[in-house]
Protein backbone atom coordinates (compact mmCIF):
# COMPACT_ATOMS: atom_id res chain seq x y z
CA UNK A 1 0.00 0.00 0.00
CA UNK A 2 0.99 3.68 -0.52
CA UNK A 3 1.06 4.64 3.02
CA UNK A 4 3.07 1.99 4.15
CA UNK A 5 5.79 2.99 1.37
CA UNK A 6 5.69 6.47 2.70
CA UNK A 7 6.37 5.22 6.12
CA UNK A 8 9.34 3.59 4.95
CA UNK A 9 10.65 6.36 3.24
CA UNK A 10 10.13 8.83 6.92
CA UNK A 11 12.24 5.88 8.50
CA UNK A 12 14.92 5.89 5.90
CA UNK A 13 15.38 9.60 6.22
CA UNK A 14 15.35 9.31 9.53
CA UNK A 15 18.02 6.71 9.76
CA UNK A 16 20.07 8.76 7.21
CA UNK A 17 19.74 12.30 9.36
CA UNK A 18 21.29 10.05 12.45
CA UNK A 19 24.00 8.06 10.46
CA UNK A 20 24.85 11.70 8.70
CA UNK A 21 25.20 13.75 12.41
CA UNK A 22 27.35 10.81 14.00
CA UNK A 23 30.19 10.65 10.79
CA UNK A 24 29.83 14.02 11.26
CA UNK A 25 31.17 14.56 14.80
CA UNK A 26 33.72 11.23 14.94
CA UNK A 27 35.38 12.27 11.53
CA UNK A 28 37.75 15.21 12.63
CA UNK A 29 40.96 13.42 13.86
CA UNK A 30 43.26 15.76 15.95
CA UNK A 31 46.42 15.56 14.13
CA UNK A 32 45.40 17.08 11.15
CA UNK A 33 46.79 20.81 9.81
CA UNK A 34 44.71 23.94 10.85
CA UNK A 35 43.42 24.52 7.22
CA UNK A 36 42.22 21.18 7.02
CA UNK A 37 40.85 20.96 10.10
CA UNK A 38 38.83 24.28 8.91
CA UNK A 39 37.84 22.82 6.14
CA UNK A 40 36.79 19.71 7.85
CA UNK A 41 34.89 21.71 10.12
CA UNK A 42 33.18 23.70 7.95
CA UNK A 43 31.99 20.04 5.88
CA UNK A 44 31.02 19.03 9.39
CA UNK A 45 29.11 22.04 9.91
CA UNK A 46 27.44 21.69 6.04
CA UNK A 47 26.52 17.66 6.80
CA UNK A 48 24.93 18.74 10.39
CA UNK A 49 23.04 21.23 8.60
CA UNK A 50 21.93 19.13 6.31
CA UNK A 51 20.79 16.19 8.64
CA UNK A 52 18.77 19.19 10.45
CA UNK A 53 17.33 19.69 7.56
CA UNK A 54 16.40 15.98 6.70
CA UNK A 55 15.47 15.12 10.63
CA UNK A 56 13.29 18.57 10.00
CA UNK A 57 11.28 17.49 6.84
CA UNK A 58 11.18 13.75 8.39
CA UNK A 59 9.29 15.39 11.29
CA UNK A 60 7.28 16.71 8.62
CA UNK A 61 6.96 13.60 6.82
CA UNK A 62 5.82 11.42 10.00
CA UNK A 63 2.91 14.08 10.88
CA UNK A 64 1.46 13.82 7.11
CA UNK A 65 2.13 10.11 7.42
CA UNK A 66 -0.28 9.84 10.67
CA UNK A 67 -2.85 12.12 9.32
CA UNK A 68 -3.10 9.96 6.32
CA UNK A 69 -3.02 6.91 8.56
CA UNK A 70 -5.61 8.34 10.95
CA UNK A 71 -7.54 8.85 7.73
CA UNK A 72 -6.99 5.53 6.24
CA UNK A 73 -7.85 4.16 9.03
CA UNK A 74 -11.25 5.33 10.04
CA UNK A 75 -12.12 4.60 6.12
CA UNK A 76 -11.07 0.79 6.63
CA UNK A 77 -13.07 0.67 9.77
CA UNK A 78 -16.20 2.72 7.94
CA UNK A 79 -16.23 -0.17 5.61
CA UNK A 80 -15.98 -3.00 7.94
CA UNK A 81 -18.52 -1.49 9.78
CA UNK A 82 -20.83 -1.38 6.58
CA UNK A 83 -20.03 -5.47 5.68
CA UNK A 84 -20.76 -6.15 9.16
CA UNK A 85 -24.14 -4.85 8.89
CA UNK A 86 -24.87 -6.07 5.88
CA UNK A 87 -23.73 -9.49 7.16
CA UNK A 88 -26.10 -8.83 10.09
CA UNK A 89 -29.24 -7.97 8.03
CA UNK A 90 -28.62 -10.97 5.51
CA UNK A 91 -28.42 -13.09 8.89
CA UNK A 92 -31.36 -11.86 10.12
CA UNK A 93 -33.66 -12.15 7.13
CA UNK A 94 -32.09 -15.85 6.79
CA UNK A 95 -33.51 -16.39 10.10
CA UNK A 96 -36.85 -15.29 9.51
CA UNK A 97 -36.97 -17.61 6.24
CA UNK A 98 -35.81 -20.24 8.73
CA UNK A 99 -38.78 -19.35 11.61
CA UNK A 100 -41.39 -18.85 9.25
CA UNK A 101 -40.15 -22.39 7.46
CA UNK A 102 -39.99 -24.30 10.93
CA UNK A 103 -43.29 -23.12 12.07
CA UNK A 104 -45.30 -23.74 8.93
CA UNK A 105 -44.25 -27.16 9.10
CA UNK A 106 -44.72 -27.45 13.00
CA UNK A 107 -48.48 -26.34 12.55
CA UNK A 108 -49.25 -28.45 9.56
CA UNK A 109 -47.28 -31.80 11.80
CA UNK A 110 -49.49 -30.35 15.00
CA UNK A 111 -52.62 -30.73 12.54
CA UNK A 112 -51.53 -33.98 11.14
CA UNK A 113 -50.93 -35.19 14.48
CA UNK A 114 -54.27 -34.00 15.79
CA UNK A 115 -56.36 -35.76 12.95
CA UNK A 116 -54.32 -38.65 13.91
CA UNK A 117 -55.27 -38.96 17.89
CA UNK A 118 -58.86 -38.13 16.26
CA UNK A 119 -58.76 -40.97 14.36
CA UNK A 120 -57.37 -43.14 16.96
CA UNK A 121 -60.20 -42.29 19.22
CA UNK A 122 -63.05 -42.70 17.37
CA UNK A 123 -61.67 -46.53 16.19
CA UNK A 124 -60.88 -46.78 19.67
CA UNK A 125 -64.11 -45.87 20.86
CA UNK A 126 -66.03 -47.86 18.30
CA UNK A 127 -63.94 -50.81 19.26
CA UNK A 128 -65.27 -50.07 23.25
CA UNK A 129 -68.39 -49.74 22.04
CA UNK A 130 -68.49 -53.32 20.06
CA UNK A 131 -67.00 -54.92 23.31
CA UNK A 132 -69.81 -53.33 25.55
CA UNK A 133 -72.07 -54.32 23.46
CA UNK A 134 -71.58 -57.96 23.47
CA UNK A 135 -71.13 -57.91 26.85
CA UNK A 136 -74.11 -56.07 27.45
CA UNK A 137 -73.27 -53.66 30.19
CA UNK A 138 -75.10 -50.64 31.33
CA UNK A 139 -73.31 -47.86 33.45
CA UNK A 140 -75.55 -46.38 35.70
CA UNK A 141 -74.66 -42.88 37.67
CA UNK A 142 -73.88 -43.68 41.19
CA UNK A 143 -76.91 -43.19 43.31
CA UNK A 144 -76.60 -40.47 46.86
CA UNK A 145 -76.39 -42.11 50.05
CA UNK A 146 -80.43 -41.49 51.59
CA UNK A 147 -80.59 -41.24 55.25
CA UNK A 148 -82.70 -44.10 56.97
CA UNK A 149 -84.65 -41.91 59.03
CA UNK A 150 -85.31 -38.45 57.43
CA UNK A 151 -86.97 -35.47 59.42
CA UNK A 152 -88.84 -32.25 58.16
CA UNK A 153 -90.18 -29.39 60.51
CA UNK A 154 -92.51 -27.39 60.22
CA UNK A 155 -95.19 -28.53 56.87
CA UNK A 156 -98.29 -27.38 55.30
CA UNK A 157 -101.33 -29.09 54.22
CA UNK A 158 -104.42 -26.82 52.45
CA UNK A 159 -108.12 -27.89 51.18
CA UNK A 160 -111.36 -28.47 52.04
CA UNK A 161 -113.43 -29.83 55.40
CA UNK A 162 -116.61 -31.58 54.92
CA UNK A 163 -118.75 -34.36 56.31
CA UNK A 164 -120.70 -37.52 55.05
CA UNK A 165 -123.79 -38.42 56.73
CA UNK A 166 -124.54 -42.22 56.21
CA UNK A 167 -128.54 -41.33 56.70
CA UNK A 168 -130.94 -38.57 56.02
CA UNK A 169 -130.25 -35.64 58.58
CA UNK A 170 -133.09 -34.46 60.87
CA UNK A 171 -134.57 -30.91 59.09
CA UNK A 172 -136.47 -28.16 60.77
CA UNK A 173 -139.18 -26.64 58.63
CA UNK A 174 -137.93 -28.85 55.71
CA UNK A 175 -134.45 -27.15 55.78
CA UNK A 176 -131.03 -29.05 56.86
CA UNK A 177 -129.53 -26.88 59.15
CA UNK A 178 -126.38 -29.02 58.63
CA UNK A 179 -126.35 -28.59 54.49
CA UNK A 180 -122.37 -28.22 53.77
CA UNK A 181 -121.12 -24.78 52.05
CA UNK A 182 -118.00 -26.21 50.25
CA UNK A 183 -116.65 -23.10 49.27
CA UNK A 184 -116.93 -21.50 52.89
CA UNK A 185 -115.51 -24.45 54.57
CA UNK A 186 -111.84 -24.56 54.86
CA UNK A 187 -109.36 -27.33 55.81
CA UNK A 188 -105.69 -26.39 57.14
CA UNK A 189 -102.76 -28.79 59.03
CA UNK A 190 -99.33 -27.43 60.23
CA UNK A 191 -97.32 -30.67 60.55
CA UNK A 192 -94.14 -29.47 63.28
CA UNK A 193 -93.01 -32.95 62.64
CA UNK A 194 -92.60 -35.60 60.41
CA UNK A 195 -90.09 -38.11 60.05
CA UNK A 196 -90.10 -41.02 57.49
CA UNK A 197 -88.15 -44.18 58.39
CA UNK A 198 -86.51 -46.21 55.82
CA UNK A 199 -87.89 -50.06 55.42
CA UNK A 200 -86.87 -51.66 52.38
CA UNK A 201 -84.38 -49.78 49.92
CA UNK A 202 -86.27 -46.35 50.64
CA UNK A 203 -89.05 -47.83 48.19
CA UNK A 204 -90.96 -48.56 51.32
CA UNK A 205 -91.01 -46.59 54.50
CA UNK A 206 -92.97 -45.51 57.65
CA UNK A 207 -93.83 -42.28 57.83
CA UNK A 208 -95.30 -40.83 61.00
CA UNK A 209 -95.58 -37.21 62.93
CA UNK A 210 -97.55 -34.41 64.63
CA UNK A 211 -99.31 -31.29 64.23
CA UNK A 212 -102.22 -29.20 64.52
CA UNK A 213 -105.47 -29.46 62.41
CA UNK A 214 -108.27 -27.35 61.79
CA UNK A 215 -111.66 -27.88 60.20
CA UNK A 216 -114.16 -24.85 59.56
CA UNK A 217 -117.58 -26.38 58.57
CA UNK A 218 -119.70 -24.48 56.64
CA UNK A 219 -123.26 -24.08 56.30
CA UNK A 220 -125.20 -23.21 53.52
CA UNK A 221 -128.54 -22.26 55.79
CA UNK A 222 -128.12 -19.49 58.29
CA UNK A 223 -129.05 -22.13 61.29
CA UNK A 224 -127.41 -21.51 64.50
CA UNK A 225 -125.91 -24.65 66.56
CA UNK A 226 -126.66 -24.00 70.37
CA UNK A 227 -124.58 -23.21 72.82
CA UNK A 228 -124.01 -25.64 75.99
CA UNK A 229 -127.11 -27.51 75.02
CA UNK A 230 -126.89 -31.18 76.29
CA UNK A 231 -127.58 -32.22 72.70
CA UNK A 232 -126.78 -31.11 69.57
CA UNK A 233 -129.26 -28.87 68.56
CA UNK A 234 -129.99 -26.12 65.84
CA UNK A 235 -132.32 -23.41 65.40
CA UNK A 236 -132.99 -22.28 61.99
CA UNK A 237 -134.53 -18.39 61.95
CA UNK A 238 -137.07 -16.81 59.35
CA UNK A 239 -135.23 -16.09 56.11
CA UNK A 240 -136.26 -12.85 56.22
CA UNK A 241 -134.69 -11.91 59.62
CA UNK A 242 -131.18 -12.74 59.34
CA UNK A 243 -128.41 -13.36 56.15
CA UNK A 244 -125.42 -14.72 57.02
CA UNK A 245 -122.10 -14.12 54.97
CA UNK A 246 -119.90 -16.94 56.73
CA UNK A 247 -121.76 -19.47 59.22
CA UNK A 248 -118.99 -22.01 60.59
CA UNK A 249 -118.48 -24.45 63.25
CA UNK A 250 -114.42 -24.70 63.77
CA UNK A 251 -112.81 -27.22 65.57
CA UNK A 252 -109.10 -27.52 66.28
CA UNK A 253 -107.13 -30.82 66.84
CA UNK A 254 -103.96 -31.80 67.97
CA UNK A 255 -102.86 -34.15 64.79
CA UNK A 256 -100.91 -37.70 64.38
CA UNK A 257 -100.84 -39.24 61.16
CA UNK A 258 -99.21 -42.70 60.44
CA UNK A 259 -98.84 -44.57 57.43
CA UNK A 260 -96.64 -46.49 54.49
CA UNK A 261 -94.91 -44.44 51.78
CA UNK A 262 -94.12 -45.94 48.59
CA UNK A 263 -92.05 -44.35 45.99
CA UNK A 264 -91.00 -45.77 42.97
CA UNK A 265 -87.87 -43.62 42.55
CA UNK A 266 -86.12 -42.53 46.01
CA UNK A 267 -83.30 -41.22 44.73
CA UNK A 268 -85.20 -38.81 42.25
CA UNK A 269 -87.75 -37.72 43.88
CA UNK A 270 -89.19 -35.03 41.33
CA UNK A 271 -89.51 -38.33 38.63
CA UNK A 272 -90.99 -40.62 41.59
CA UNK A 273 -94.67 -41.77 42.05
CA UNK A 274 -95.37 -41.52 46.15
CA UNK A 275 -98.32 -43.21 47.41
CA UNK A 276 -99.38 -42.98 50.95
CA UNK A 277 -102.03 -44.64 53.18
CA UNK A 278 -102.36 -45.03 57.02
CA UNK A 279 -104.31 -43.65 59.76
CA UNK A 280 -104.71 -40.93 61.48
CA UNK A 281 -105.69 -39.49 65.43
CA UNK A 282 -107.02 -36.41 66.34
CA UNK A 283 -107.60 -34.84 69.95
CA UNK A 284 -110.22 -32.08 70.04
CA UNK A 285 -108.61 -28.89 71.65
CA UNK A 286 -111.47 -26.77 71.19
CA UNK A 287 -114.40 -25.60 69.17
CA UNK A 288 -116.04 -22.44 68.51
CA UNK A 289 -119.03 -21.06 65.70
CA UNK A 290 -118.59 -18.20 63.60
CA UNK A 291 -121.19 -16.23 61.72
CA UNK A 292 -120.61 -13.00 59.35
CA UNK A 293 -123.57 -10.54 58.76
CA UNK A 294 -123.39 -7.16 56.55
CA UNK A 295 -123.50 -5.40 60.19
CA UNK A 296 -121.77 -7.55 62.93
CA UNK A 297 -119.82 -10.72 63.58
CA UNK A 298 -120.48 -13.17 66.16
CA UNK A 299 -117.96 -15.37 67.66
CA UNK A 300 -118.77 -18.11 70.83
CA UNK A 301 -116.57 -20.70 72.01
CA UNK A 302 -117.82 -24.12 72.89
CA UNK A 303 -117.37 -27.56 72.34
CA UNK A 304 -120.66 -28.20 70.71
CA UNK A 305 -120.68 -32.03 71.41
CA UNK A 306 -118.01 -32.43 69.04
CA UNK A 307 -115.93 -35.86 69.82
CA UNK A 308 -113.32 -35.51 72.16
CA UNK A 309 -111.50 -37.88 69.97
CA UNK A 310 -111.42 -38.87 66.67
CA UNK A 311 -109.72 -41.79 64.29
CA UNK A 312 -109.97 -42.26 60.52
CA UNK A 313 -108.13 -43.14 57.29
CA UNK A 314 -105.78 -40.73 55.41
CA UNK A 315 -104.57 -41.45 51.92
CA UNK A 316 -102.16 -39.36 49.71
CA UNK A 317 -101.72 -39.74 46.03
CA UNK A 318 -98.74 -37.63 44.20
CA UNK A 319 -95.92 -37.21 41.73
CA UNK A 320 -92.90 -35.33 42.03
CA UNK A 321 -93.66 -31.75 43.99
CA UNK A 322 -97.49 -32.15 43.64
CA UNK A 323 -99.48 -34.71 45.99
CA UNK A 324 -103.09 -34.83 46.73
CA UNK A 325 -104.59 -35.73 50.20
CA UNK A 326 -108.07 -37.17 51.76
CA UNK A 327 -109.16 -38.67 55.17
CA UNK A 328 -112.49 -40.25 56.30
CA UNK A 329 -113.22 -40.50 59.60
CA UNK A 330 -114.30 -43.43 61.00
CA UNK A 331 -116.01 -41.64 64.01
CA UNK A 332 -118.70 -39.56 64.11
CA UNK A 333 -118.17 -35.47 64.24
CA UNK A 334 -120.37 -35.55 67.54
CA UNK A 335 -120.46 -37.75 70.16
CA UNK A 336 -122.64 -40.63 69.30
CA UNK A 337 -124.92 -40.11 72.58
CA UNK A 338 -125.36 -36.70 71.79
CA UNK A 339 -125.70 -36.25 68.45
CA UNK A 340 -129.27 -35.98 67.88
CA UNK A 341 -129.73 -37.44 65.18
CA UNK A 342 -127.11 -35.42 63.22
CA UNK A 343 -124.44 -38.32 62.60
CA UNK A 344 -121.90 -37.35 60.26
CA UNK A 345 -118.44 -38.64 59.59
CA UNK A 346 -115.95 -35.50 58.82
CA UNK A 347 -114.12 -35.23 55.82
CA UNK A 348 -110.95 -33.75 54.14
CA UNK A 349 -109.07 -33.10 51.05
CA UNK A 350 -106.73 -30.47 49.90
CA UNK A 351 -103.05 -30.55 48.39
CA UNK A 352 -99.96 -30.69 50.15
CA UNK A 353 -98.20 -27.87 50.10
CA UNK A 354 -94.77 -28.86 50.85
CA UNK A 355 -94.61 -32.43 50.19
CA UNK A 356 -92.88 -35.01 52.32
C-alpha cells in the first residue's frame, strides 16, 4: 500500500539524518593541519546542517504520514462497519426464512398429528363400544347415600273440610240446618313434625308425625248450633230476619298421622310416584261457631258435642312436587250419645303444600 511505502521512506530519512550527524562529529581526527581541520569543520558544519534539515522534513513527513493513517484508518473501519451490517441484516432475514419455514411445518405436523389422535379415538371408541355391546353392560350414575330416618319441621297441608252423613239428617221446617257450604268451609294442618323411616331400599317406608289441624264447617242455611245444650241442637230463623255471609263451626285438633310411603324412585324424587295410606288421630282442643252478617260478627266458644276424639283413614296420592290428600273418619263429628240425630263422619281433602 501507498502509506506503508511512505512510512518507509520517513524511516529511511530518519536513519540517514542520524547516520549523517554521527560521521559528522567522529570524523575530525586531531592531528590534522589547521586549514584542514577548517575545512573539515566547515563540511562538518554543512553535513549537520543538512541532517537538520532531513530530521526537520522527516518530522514533517511522520505528521502527514499519521494524518493519512488516521484517515486511512477510520475509512477501513467505515467499511468494515458497513459489511458487518450487511452481514447482520442478511443473517437476520435468513432467520426469519428459517422461523417462518420451521413453524409452517410445526403447525401443519401439530394438525396432522391432531387428525391422527382423532382418528385413533373414534376406532378406539367404536372398538369399546363393540366390546360393551356384546357384553351387554349398562353404566348407571352412582346413586346419593339417603338417610334411613329423614326429618322435616314445620309442613303445610291446604283444602277443604266436609262431612258424610250415612242417613238422612233431621230438618227443621224442611231445611237441613247441617247442608255443607264447600266453598266456605276450609281445611288447614301445620305438621311441626314428620319423620319417614326407611324399610326396604327407601321404596318402602314408615312415615309418621304431629301437628295441629283445623276444620271450619260451613253451612249453607243461616241455622245456628246452640250453645251448651246437652244435645246437639240447631235453630234455623225466618229467612227474612237474618243473612249470614260466613256461618262455621271450627274445631281444632292436635294431629298424628301414620302410614306407608311408597315411591317408585327414592333417589329422584321429582320423577318418583309416592303413594301414601295409614291412619290418622285427632284430639279435640277446642271448638267455637262463627257467623258474618253485613252489620256484625259473632264469635262463641264451645265444644258443641263435638268428639273428644277422633280416628280415621288418610290417603295421599302424588308425583314429584305435587301430591293430593283425603281422610275419612271413621267416628262420628259428635259424640254418638249426643248427636241428635245429626251423625256425620268429617271429611278432608286439599293438596300438600310442601310435600314429604
Amino acid at each position: 500500500m501507498k502509506n506503508w511505502k511512505f512510512i518507509t521512506t520517513i524511516i529511511l530519512a530518519v536513519l540517514f539524518a542520524g547516520l549523517v550527524s554521527s560521521y559528522g562529529q567522529g570524523t575530525v581526527p586531531k592531528n590534522e593541519t589547521d586549514s584542514t581541520r577548517i575545512k573539515m569543520e566547515q563540511k562538518q558544519q554543512e553535513l549537520e546542517e543538512l541532517a537538520q534539515e532531513i530530521a526537520e522534513l522527516a518530522e514533517k513527513m511522520s505528521q502527514k504520514a499519521s494524518k493519512e493513517i488516521e484517515k486511512e484508518v477510520s475509512r477501513e473501519l467505515k467499511e468494515a462497519l458497513r459489511e458487518v451490517k450487511k452481514g447482520m441484516e442478511e443473517m437476520k432475514r435468513e432467520m426469519e426464512k428459517e422461523w417462518n419455514k420451521e413453524n409452517g411445518q410445526n403447525e401443519q405436523e401439530k394438525k396432522v398429528e391432531i387428525e391422527i389422535e382423532e382418528e385413533e379415538i373414534e376406532r378406539e371408541d367404536n372398538n369399546w363400544g363393540e366390546v360393551l355391546d356384546g357384553l351387554d353392560i349398562k353404566f348407571n350414575k352412582k346413586k346419593d347415600k339417603l338417610k334411613n330416618v329423614k326429618t322435616r319441621w314445620f309442613l303445610f297441608d291446604l283444602g277443604f273440610a266436609s262431612y258424610i252423613a250415612p242417613e238422612a239428617l233431621p230438618e227443621i221446617n224442611g231445611v237441613n240446618p247441617m247442608e255443607p257450604d264447600i266453598i266456605n268451609s276450609v281445611s288447614w294442618r301445620l305438621h311441626v313434625l314428620n319423620q319417614r323411616i326407611n324399610l326396604v331400599n327407601h321404596n318402602l317406608n314408615l312415615i309418621y308425625g304431629a301437628g295441629f289441624s283445623f276444620n271450619f264447617y260451613g253451612f249453607s242455611n243461616p241455622s245456628t248450633l246452640d250453645v251448651a245444650s246437652p244435645q246437639v241442637n240447631f235453630t234455623l230463623p225466618d229467612a227474612t230476619q237474618v243473612s249470614y255471609k260466613k256461618n262455621h263451626l271450627r274445631a281444632s285438633y292436635l294431629h298424628f298421622p301414620l302410614m306407608l310411603n311408597i315411591e317408585t324412585n327414592p333417589y329422584q324424587k321429582s320423577k318418583s310416584f309416592h303413594i301414601n295410606a295409614g291412619v290418622y288421630g285427632n284430639v279435640l282442643l277446642g271448638g267455637k261457631t262463627a257467623q258474618k252478617t253485613n252489620n256484625q260478627k259473632i264469635k262463641i266458644k264451645d265444644k258443641y258435642n263435638l268428639e273428644n276424639f277422633q280416628y280415621g283413614l288418610l290417603a295421599q296420592l302424588g308425583y314429584g312436587p305435587i301430591t293430593f290428600y283425603g281422610t275419612y273418619g271413621l267416628n262420628e263429628l259428635f259424640k254418638p250419645e249426643k248427636d241428635n240425630g245429626y251423625r256425620v263422619h268429617p271429611i278432608t281433602f286439599g293438596v300438600k303444600v310442601l310435600p314429604f
